[in-house]
C-alpha atoms as a PDB file:
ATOM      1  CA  UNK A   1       0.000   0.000   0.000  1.00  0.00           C
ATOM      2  CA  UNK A   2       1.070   3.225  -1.162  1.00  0.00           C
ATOM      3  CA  UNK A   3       1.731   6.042   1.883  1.00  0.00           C
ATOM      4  CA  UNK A   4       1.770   8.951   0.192  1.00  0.00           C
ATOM      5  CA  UNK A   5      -0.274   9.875  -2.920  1.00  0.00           C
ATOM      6  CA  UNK A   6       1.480  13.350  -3.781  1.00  0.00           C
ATOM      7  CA  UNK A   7       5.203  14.187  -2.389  1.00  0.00           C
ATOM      8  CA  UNK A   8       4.853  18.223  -2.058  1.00  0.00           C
ATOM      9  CA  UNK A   9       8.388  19.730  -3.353  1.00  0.00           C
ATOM     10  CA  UNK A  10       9.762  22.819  -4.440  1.00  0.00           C
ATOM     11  CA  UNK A  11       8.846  21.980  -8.246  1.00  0.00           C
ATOM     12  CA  UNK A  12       5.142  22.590  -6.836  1.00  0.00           C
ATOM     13  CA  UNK A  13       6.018  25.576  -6.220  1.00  0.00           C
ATOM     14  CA  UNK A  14       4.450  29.151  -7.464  1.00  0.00           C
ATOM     15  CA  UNK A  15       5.978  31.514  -5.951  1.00  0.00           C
ATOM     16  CA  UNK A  16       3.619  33.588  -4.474  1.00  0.00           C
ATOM     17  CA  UNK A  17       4.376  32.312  -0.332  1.00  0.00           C
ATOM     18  CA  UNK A  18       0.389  32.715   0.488  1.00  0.00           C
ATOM     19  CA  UNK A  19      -0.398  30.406  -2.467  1.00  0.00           C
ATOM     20  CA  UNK A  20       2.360  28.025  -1.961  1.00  0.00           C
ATOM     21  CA  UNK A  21       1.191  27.605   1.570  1.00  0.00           C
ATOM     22  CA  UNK A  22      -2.296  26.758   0.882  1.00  0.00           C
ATOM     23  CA  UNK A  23      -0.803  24.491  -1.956  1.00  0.00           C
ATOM     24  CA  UNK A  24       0.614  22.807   0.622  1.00  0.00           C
ATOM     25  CA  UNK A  25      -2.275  22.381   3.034  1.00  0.00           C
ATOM     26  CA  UNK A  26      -3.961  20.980   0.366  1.00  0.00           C
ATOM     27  CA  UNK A  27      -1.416  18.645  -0.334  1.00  0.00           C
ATOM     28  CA  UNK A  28      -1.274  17.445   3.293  1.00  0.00           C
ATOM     29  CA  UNK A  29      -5.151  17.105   3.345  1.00  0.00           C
ATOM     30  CA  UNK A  30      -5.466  14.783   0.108  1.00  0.00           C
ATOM     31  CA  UNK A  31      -2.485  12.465   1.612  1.00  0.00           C
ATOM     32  CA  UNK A  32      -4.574  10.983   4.574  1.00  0.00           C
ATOM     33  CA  UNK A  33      -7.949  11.000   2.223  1.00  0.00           C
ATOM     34  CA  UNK A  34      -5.953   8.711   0.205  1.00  0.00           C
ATOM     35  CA  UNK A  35      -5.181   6.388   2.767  1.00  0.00           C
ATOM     36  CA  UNK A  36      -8.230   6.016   4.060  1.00  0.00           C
ATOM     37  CA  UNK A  37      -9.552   5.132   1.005  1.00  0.00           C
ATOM     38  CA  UNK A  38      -6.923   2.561   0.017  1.00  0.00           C
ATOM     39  CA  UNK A  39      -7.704   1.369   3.661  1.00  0.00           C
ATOM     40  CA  UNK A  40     -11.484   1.098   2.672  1.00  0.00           C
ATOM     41  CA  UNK A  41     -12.079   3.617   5.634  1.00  0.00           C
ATOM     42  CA  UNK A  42     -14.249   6.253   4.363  1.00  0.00           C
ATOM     43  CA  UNK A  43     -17.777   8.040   5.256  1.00  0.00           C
ATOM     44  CA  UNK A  44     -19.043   5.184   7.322  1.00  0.00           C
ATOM     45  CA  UNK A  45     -15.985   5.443   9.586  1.00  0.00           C
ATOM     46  CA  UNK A  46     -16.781   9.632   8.902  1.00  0.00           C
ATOM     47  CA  UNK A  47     -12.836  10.070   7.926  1.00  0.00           C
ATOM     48  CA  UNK A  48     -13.359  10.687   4.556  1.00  0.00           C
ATOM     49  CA  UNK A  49     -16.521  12.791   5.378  1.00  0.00           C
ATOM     50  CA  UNK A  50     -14.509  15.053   7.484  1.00  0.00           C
ATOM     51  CA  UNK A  51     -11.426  15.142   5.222  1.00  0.00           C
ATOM     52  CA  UNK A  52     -13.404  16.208   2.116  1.00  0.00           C
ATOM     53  CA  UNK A  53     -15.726  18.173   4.181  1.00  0.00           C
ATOM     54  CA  UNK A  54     -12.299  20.693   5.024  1.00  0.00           C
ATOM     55  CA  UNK A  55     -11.119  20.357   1.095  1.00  0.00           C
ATOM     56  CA  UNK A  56     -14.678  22.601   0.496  1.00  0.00           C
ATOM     57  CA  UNK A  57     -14.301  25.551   2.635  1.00  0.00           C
ATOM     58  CA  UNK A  58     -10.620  25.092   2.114  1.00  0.00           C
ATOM     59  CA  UNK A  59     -11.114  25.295  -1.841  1.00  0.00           C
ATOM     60  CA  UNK A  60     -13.576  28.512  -1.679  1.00  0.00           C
ATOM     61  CA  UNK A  61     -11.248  30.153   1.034  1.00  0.00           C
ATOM     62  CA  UNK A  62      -8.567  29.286  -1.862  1.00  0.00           C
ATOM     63  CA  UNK A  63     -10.333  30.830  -4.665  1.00  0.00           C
ATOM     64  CA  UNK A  64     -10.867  33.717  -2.912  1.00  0.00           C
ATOM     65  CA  UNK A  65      -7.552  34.962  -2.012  1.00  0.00           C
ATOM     66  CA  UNK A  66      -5.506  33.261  -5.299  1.00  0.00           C
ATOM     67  CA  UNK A  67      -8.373  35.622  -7.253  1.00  0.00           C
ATOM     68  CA  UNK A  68      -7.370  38.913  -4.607  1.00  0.00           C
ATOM     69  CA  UNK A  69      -3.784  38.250  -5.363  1.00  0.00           C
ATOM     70  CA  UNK A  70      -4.210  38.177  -9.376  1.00  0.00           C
ATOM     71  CA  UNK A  71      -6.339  41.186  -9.286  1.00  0.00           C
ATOM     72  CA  UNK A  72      -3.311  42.390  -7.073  1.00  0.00           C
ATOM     73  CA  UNK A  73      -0.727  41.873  -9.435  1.00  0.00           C
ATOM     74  CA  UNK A  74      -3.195  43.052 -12.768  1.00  0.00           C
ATOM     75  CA  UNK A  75      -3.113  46.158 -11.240  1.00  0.00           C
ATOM     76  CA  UNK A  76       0.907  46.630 -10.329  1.00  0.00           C
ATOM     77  CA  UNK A  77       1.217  45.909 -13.740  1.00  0.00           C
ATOM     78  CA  UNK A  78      -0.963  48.198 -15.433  1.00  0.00           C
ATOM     79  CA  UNK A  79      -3.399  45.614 -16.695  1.00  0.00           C
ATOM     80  CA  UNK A  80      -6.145  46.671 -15.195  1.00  0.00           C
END
């Protein structure tokens, strides 16, 4: 059985610290999902449940400031 379903690494990377961070997080959140589902443990034992449960607010909360930091750099640049 597999530990570890994505190995986070400086090739991930962005650039943009805030980003990478949350990049990471998310990274560290999918890892133990996918264990429990190669160990068959999933919403009946409420792991998975919880685990993909935190992946939707995380992913909105993501959106959110990844689309305030574009706007942020559109308009140091003069694109907007």
């Amino acid at each position: 059985m597999k530990d570890i379903y994505i190995v986070w690494n400086k090739d991930n990377e962005i650039g943009i610290p805030i980003i990478d961070e949350q990049h990471r997080v998310a990274v560290g959140t999918i890892n133990p999902l996918f264990c429990f589902m190669q160990m068959k443990r999933g919403v009946a034992n409420n792991d998975a449940t919880i685990v993909l449960n935190f992946l939707k607010d995380w992913r909105l909360d993501h959106i959110n400031k990844q689309d305030r930091k574009f706007a942020e750099h559109l308009r140091h640049t003069g694109a907007l």
